[in-house]
N, C-alpha and C. Protein backbone atom coordinates (compact mmCIF):
# COMPACT_ATOMS: atom_id res chain seq x y z
N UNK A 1 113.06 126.86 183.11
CA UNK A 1 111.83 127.57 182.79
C UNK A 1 111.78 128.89 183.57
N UNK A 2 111.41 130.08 182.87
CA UNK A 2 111.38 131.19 183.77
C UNK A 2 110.26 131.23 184.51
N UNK A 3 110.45 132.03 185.60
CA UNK A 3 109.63 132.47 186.64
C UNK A 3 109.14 133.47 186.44
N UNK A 4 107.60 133.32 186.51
CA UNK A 4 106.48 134.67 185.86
C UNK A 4 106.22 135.04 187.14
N UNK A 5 106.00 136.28 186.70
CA UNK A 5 105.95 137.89 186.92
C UNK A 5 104.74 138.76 186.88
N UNK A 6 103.86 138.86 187.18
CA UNK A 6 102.59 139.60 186.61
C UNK A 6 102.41 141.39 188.00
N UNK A 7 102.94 141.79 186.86
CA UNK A 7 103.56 143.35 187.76
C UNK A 7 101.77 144.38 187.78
N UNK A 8 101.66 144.71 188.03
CA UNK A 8 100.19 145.44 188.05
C UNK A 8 100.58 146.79 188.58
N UNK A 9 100.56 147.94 188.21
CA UNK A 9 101.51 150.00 188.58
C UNK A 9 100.36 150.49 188.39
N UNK A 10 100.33 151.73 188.87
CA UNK A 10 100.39 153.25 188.56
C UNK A 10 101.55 153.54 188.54
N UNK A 11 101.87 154.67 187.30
CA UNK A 11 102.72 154.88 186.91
C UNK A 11 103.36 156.08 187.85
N UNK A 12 102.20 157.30 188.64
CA UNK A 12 102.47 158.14 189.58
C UNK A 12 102.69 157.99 190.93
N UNK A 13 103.02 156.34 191.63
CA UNK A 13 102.95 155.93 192.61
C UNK A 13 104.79 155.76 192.92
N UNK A 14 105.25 156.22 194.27
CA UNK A 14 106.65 156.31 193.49
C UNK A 14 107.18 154.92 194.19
N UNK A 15 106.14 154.30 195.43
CA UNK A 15 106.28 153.09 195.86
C UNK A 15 106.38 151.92 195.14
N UNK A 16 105.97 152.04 194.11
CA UNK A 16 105.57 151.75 192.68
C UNK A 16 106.59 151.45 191.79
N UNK A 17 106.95 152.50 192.11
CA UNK A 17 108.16 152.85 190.54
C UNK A 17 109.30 152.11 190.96
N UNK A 18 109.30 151.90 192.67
CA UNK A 18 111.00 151.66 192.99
C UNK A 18 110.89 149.69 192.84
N UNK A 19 109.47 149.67 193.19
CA UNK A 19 109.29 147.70 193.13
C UNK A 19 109.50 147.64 191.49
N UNK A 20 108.95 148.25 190.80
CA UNK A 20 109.42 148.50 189.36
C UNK A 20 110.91 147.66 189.01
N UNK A 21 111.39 149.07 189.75
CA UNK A 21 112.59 148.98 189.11
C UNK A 21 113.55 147.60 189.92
N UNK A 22 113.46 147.75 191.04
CA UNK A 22 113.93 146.10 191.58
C UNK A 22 113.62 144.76 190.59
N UNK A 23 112.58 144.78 190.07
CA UNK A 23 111.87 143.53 189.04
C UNK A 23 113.05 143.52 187.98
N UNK A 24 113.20 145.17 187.43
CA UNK A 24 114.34 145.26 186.56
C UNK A 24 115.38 144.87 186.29
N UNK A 25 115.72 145.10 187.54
CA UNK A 25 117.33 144.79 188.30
C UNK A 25 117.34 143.22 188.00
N UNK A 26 116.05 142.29 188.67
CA UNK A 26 116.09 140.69 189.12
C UNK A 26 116.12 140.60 187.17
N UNK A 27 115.45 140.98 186.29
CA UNK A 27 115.99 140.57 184.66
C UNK A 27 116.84 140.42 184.65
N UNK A 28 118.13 140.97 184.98
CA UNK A 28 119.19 140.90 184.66
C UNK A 28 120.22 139.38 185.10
N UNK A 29 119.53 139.22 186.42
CA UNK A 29 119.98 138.17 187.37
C UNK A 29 119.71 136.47 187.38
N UNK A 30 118.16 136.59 187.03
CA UNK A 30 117.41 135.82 187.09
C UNK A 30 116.50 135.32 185.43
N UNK A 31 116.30 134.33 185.58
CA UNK A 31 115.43 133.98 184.30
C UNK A 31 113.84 133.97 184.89
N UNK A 32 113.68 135.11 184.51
CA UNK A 32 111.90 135.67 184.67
C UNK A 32 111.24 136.25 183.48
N UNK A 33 109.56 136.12 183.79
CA UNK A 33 109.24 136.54 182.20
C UNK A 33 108.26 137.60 183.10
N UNK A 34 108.38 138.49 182.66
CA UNK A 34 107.52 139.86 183.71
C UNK A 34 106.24 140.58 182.48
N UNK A 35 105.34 140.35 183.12
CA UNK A 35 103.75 141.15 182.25
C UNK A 35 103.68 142.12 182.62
N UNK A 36 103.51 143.16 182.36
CA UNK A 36 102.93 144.70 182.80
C UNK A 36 101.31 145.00 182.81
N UNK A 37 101.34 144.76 183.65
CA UNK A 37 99.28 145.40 183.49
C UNK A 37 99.41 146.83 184.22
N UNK A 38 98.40 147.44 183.69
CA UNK A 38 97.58 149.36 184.59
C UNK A 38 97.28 148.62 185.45
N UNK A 39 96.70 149.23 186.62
CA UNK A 39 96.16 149.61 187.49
C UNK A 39 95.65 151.36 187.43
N UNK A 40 95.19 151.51 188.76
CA UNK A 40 95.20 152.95 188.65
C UNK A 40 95.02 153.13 190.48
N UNK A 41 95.17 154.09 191.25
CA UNK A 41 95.26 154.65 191.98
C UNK A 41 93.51 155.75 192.41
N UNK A 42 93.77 156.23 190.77
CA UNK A 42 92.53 156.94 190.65
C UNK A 42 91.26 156.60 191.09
N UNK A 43 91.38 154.89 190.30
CA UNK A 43 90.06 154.25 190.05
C UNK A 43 89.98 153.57 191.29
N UNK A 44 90.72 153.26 192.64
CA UNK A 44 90.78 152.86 193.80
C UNK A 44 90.61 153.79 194.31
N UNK A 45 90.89 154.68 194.46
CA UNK A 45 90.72 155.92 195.58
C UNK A 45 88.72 156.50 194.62
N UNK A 46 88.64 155.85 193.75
CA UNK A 46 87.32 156.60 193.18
C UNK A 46 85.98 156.63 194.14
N UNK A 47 85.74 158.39 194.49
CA UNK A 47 84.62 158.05 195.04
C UNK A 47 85.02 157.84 197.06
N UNK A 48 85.79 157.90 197.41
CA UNK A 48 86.33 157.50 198.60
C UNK A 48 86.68 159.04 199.23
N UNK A 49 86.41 159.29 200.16
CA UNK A 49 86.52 160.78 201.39
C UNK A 49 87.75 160.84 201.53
N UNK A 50 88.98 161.49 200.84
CA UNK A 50 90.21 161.75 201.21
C UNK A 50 90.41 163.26 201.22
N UNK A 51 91.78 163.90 201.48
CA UNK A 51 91.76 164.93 201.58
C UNK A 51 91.98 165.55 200.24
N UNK A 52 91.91 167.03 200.32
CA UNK A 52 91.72 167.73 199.22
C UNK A 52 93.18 167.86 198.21
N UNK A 53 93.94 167.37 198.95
CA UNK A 53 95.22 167.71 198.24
C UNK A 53 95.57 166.40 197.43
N UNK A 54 95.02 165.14 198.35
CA UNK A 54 95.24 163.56 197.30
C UNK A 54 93.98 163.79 196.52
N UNK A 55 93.17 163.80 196.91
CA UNK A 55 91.99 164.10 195.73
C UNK A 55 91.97 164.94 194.14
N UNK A 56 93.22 166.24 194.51
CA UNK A 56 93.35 166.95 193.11
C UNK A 56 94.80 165.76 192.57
N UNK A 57 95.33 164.93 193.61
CA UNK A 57 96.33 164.42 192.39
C UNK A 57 96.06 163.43 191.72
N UNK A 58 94.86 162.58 192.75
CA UNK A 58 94.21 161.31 191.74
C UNK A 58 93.36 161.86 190.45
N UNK A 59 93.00 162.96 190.25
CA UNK A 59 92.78 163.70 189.31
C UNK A 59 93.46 163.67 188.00
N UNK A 60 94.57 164.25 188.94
CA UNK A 60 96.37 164.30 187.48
C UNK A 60 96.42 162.63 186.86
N UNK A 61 95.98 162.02 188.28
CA UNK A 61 96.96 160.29 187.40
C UNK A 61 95.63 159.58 186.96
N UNK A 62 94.26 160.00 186.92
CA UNK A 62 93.25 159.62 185.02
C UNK A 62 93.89 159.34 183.91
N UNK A 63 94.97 160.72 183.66
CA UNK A 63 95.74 160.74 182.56
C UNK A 63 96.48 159.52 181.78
N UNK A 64 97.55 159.54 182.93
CA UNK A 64 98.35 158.48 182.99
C UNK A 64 98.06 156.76 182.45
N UNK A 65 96.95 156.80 183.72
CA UNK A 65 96.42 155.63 183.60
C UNK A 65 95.34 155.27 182.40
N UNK A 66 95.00 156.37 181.69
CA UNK A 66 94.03 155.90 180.50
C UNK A 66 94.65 155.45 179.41
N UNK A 67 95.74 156.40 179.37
CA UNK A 67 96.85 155.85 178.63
C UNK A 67 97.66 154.41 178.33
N UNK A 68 98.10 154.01 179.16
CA UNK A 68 98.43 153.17 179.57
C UNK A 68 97.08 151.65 179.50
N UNK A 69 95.66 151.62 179.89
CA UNK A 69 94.93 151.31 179.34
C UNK A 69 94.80 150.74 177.82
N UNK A 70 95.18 151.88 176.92
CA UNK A 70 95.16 151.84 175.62
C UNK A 70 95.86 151.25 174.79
N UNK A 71 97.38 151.60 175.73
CA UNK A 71 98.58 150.59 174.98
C UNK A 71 98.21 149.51 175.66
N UNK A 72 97.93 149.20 176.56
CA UNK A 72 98.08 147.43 177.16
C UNK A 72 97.10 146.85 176.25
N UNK A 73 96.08 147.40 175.70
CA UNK A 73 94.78 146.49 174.74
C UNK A 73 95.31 146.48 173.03
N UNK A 74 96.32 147.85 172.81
CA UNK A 74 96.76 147.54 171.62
C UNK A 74 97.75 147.66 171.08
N UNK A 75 98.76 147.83 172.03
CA UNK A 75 100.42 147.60 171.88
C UNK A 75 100.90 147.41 173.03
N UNK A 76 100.68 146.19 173.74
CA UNK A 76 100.95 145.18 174.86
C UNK A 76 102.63 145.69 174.97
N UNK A 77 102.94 144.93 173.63
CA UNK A 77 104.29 144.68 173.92
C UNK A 77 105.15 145.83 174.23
N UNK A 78 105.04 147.41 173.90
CA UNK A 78 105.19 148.82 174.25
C UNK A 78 105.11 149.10 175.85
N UNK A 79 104.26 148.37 176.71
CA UNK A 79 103.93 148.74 177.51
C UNK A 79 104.72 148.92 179.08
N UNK A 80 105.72 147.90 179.31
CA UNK A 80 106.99 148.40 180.09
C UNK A 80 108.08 149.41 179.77
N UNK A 81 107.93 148.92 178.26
CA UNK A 81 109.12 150.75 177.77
C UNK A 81 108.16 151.91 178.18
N UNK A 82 107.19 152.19 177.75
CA UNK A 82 106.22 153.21 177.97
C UNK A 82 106.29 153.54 179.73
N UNK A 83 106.25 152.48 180.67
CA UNK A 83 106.12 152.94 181.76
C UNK A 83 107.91 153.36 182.65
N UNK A 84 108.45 152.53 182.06
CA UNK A 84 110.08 153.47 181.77
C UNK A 84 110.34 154.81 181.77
N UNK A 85 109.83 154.90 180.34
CA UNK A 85 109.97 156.63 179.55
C UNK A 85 108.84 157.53 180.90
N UNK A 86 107.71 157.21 181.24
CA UNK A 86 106.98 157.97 181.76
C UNK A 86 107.42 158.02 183.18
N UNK A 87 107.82 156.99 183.72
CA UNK A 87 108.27 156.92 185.30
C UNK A 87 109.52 157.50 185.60
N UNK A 88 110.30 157.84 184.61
CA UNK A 88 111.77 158.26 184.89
C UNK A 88 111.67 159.57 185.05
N UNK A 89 110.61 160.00 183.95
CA UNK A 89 110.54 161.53 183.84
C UNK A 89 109.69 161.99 185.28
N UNK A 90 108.81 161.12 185.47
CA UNK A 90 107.95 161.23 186.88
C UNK A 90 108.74 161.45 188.38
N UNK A 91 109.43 160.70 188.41
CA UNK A 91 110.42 160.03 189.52
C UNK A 91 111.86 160.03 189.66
N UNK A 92 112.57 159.52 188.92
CA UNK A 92 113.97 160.51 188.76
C UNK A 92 114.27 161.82 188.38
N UNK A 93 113.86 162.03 187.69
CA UNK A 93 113.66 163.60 186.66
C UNK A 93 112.79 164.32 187.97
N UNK A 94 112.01 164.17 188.68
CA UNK A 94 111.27 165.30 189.94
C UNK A 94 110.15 165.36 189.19
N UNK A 95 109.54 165.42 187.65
CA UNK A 95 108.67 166.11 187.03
C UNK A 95 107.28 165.32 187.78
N UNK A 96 106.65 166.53 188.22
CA UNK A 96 105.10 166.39 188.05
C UNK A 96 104.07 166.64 187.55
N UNK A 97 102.72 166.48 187.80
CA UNK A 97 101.87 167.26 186.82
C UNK A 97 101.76 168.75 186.64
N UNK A 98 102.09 168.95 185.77
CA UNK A 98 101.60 170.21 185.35
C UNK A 98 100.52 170.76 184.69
N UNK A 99 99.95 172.30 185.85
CA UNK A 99 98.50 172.82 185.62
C UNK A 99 97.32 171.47 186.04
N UNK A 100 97.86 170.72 186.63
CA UNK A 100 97.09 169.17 186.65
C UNK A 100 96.27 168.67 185.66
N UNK A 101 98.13 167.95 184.86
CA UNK A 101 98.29 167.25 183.70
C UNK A 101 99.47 167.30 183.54
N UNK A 102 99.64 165.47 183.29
CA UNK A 102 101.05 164.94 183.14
C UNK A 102 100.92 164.47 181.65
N UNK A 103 100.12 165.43 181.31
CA UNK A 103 100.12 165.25 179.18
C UNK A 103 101.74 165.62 178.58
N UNK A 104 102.22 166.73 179.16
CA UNK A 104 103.64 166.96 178.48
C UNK A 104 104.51 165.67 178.70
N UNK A 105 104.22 164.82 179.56
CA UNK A 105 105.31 164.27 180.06
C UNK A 105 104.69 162.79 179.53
N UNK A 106 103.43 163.06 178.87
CA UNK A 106 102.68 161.32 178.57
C UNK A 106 103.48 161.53 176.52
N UNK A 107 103.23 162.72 176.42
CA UNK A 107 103.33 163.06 174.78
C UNK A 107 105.23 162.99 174.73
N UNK A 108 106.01 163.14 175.56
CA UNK A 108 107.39 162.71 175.43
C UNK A 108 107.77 161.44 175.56
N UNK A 109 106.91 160.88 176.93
CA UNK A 109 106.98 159.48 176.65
C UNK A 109 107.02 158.48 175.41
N UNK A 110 105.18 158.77 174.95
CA UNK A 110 105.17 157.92 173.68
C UNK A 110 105.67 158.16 172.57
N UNK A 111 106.42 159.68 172.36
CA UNK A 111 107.47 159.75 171.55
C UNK A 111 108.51 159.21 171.48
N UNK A 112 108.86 158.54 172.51
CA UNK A 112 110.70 158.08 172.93
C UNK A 112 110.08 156.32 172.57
N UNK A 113 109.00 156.00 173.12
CA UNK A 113 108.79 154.37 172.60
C UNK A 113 108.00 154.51 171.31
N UNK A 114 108.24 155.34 170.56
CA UNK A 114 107.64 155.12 169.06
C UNK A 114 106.19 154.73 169.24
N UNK A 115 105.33 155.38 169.99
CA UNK A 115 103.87 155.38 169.69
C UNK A 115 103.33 156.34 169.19
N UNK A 116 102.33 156.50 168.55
CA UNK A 116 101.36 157.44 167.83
C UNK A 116 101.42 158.70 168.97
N UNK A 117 101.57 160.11 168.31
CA UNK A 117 101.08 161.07 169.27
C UNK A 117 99.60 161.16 169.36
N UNK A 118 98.97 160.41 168.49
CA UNK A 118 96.88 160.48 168.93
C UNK A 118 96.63 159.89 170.02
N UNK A 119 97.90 158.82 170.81
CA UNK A 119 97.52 158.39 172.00
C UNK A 119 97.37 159.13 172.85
N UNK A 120 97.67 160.38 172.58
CA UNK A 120 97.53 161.34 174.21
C UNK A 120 96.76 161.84 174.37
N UNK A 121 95.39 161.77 173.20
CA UNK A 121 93.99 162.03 173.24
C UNK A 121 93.24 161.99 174.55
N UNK A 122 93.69 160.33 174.64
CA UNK A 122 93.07 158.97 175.58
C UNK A 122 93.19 159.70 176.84
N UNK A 123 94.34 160.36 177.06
CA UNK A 123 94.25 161.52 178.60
C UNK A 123 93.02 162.25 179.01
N UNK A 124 92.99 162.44 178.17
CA UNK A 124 91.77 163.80 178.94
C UNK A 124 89.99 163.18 178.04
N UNK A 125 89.98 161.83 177.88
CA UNK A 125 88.81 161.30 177.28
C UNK A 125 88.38 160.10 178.31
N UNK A 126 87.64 159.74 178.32
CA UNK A 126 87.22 158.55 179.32
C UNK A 126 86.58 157.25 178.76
N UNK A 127 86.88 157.57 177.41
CA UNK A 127 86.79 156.10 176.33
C UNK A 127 87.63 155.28 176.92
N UNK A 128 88.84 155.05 177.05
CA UNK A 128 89.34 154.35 177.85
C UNK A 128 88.83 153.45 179.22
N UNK A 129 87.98 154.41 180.58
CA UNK A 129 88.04 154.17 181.25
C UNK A 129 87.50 152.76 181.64
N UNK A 130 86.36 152.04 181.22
CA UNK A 130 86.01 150.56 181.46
C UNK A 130 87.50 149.50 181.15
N UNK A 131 87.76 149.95 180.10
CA UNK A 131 89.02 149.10 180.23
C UNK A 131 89.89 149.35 181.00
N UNK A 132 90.13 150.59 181.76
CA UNK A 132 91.40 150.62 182.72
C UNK A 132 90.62 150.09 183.56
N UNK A 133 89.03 150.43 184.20
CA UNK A 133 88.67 149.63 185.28
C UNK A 133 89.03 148.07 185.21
N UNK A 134 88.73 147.38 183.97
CA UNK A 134 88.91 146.26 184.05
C UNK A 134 90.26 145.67 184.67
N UNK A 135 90.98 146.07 183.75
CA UNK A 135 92.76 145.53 183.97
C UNK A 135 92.84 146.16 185.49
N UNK A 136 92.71 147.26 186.04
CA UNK A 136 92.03 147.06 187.41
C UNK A 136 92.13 145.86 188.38
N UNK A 137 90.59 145.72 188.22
CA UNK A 137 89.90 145.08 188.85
C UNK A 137 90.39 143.33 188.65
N UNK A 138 91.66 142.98 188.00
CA UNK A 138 91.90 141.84 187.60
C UNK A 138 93.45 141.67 189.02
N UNK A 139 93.84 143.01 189.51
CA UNK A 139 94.46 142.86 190.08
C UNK A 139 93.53 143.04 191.45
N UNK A 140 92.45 143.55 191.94
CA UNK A 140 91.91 143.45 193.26
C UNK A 140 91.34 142.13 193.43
N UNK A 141 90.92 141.13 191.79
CA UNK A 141 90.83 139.81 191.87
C UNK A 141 91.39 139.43 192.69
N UNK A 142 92.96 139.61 192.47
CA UNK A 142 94.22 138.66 192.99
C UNK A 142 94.11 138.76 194.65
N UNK A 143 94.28 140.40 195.40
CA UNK A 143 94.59 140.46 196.41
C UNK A 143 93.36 141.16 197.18
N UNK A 144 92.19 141.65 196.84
CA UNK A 144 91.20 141.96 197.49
C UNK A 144 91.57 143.78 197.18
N UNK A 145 90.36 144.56 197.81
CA UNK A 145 89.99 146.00 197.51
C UNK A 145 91.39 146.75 198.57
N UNK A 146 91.48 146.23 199.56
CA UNK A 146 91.92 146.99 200.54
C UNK A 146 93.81 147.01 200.46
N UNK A 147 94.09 147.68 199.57
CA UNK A 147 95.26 147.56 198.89
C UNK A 147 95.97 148.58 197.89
N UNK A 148 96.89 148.61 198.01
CA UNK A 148 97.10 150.24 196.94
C UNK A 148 97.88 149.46 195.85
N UNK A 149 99.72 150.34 195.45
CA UNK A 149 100.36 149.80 194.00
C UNK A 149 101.59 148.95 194.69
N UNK A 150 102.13 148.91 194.43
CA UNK A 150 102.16 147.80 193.19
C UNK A 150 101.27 146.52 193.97
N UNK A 151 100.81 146.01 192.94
CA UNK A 151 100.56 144.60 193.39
C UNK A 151 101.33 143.34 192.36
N UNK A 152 101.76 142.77 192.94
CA UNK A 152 102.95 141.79 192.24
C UNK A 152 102.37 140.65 192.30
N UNK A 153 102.46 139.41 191.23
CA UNK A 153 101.78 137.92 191.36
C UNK A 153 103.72 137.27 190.98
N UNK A 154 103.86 136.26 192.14
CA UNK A 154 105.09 135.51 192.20
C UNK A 154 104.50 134.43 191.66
N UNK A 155 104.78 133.54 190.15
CA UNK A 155 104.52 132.26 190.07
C UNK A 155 102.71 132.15 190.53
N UNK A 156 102.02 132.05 191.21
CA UNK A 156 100.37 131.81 191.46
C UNK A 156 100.08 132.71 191.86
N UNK A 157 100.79 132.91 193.05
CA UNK A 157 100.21 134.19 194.11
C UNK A 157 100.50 135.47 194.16
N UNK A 158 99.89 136.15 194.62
CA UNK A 158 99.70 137.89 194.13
C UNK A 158 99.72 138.52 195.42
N UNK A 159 100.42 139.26 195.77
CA UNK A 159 99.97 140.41 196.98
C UNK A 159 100.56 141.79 197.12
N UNK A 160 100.36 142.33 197.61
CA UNK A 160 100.15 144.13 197.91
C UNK A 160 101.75 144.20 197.97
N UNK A 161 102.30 144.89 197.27
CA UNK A 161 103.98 144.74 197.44
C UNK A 161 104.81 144.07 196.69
N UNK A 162 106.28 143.91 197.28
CA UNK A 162 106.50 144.71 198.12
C UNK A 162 107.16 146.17 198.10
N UNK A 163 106.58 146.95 199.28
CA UNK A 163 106.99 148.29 199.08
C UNK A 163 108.60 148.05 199.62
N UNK A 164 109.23 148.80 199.35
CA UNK A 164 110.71 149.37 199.44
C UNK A 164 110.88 151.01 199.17
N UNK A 165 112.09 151.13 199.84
CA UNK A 165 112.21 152.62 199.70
C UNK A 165 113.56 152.82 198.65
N UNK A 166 114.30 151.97 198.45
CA UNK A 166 115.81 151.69 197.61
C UNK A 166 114.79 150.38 196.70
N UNK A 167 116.46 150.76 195.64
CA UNK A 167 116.21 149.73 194.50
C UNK A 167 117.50 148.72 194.85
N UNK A 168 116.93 147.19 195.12
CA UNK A 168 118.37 146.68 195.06
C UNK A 168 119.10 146.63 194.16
N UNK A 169 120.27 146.52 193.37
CA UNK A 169 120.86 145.90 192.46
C UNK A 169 121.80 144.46 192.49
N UNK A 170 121.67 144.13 191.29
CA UNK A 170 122.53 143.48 191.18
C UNK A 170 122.35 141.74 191.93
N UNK A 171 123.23 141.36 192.44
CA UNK A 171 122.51 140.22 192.92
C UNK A 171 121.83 140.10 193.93
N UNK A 172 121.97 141.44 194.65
CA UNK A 172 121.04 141.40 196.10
C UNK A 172 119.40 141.42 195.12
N UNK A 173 119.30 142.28 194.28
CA UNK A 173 118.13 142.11 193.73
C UNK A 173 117.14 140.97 193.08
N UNK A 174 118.54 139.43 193.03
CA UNK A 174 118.22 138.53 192.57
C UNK A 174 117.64 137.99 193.94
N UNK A 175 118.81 138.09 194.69
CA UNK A 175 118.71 137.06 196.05
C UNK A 175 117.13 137.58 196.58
N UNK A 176 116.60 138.83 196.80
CA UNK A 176 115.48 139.59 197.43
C UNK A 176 114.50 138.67 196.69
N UNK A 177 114.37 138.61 195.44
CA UNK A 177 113.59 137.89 194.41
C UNK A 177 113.07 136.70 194.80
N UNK A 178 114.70 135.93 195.24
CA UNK A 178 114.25 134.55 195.33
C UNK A 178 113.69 134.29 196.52
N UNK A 179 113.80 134.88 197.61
CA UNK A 179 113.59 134.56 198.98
C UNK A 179 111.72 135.05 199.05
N UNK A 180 111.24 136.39 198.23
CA UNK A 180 110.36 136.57 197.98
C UNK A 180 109.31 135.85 197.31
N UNK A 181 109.54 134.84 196.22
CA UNK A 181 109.13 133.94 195.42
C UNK A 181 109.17 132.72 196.10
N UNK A 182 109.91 132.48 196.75
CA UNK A 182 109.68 131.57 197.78
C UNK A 182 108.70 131.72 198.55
N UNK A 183 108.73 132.50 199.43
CA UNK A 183 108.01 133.01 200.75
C UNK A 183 106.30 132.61 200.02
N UNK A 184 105.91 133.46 198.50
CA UNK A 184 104.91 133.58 197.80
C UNK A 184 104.50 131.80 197.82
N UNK A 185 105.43 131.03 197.94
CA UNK A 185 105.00 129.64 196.94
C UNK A 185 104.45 129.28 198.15
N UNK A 186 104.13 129.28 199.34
CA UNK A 186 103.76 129.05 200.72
C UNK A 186 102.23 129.15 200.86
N UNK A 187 101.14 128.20 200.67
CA UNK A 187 99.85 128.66 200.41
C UNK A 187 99.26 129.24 201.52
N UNK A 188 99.84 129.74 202.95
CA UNK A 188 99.32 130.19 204.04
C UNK A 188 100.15 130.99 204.36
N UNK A 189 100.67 131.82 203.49
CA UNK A 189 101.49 133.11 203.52
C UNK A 189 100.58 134.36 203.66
N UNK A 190 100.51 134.98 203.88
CA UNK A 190 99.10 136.34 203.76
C UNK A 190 100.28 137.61 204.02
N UNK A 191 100.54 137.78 204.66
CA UNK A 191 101.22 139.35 204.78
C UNK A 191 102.56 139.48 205.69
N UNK A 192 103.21 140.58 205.65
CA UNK A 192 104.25 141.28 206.16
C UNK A 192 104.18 142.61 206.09
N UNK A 193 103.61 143.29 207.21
CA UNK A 193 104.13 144.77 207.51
C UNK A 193 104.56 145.08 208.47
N UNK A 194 105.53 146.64 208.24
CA UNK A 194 105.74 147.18 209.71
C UNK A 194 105.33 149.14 209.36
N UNK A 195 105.39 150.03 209.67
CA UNK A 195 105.48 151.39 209.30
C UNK A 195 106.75 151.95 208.80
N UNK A 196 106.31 152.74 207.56
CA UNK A 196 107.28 152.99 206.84
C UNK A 196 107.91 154.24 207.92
N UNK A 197 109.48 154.37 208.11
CA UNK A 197 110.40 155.38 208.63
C UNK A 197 111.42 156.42 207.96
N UNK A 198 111.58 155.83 206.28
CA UNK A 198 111.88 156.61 205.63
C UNK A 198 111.56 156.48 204.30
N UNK A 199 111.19 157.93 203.38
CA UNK A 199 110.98 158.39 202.42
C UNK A 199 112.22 157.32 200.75
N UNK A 200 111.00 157.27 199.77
CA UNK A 200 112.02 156.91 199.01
C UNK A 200 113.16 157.56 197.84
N UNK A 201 114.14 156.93 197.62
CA UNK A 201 114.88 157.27 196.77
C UNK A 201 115.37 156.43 195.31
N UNK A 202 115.18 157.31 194.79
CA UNK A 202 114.91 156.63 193.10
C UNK A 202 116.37 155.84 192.65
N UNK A 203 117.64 156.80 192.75
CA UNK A 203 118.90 156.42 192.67
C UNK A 203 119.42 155.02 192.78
């Protein structure tokens, strides 16, 4: 029986992108069934005293995340290719928002996974936004407010992480998996940190 997965991103988070892509790697290795839900960054930082420079980028990633919103309520199954196409261009590719707006880079996306170009409406509209709060707020369920991306659920349990700065491959990515999924099945497990010392790399 596979081992579920319930992945919860921002797609502009690059801490994010690299637990992403490790999950990726463990498909290959492992028999897992992995869900993609939004989150947002935006809608956590909403309203909160930060500085002026994270404040104009939680701005840029509305976009992102409304998007993403839209496909998860009506083309679910789109919704890890979609964050693929958009994260590669985000994060390997260097691209950021531009003029603050990652619309060029949301309208190439859903071109490459065969979605409607009217989805890129949903960017700059806030019809979306109760539902991104929701799918949200289904992941601060899991692990509480005080928490950023990714948040990952192993089999029951859910928590903040984990961050990495490399992507493993291959079977280290399996082995990381299992020792992690383990650790998770432990009902008096709560956390592991130390301070991050180096910057990540997508490669």
């Amino acid at each position: 029986m596979a081992d579920k997965v319930t992945f919860w991103f921002d797609t502009t988070c690059p801490f994010c992108w690299i637990t992403s892509r490790w999950i990726k790697e463990v498909e290959k290795v492992r028999d897992i069934e992995v869900q993609w839900v939004p989150m947002s960054l935006s809608v956590l930082n909403d309203g909160r005293d930060l500085p002026a420079d994270y404040l104009e980028r939680m701005k840029s990633a509305w976009g992102p995340a409304r998007v993403f919103a839209a496909v998860a309520t009506d083309h679910a199954d789109k919704l890890g290719d979609l964050y693929t196409a958009m994260g590669t261009r985000i994060h390997n590719d260097g691209r950021g928002a531009t003029d603050g707006s990652y619309n060029e880079i949301i309208a190439e996306a859903l071109e490459e996974v065969g979605l409607d170009a009217p989805l890129l409406e949903v960017a700059d509209s806030t019809k979306w936004d109760d539902a991104l709060r929701a799918f949200h707020q289904t992941a601060m369920d899991e692990v509480g407010d005080e928490v950023g991306t990714p948040v990952v659920k192993l089999g029951d349990t859910a928590f903040f992480g984990p961050v990495l700065t490399r992507i493993p491959r291959g079977e280290e990515a399996g082995e990381l998996f299992d020792a992690s999924f383990k650790l998770a099945s432990y009902p008096h497990f709560f956390e592991i940190k130390r301070s991050r010392t180096e910057s990540p790399e997508f490669n």
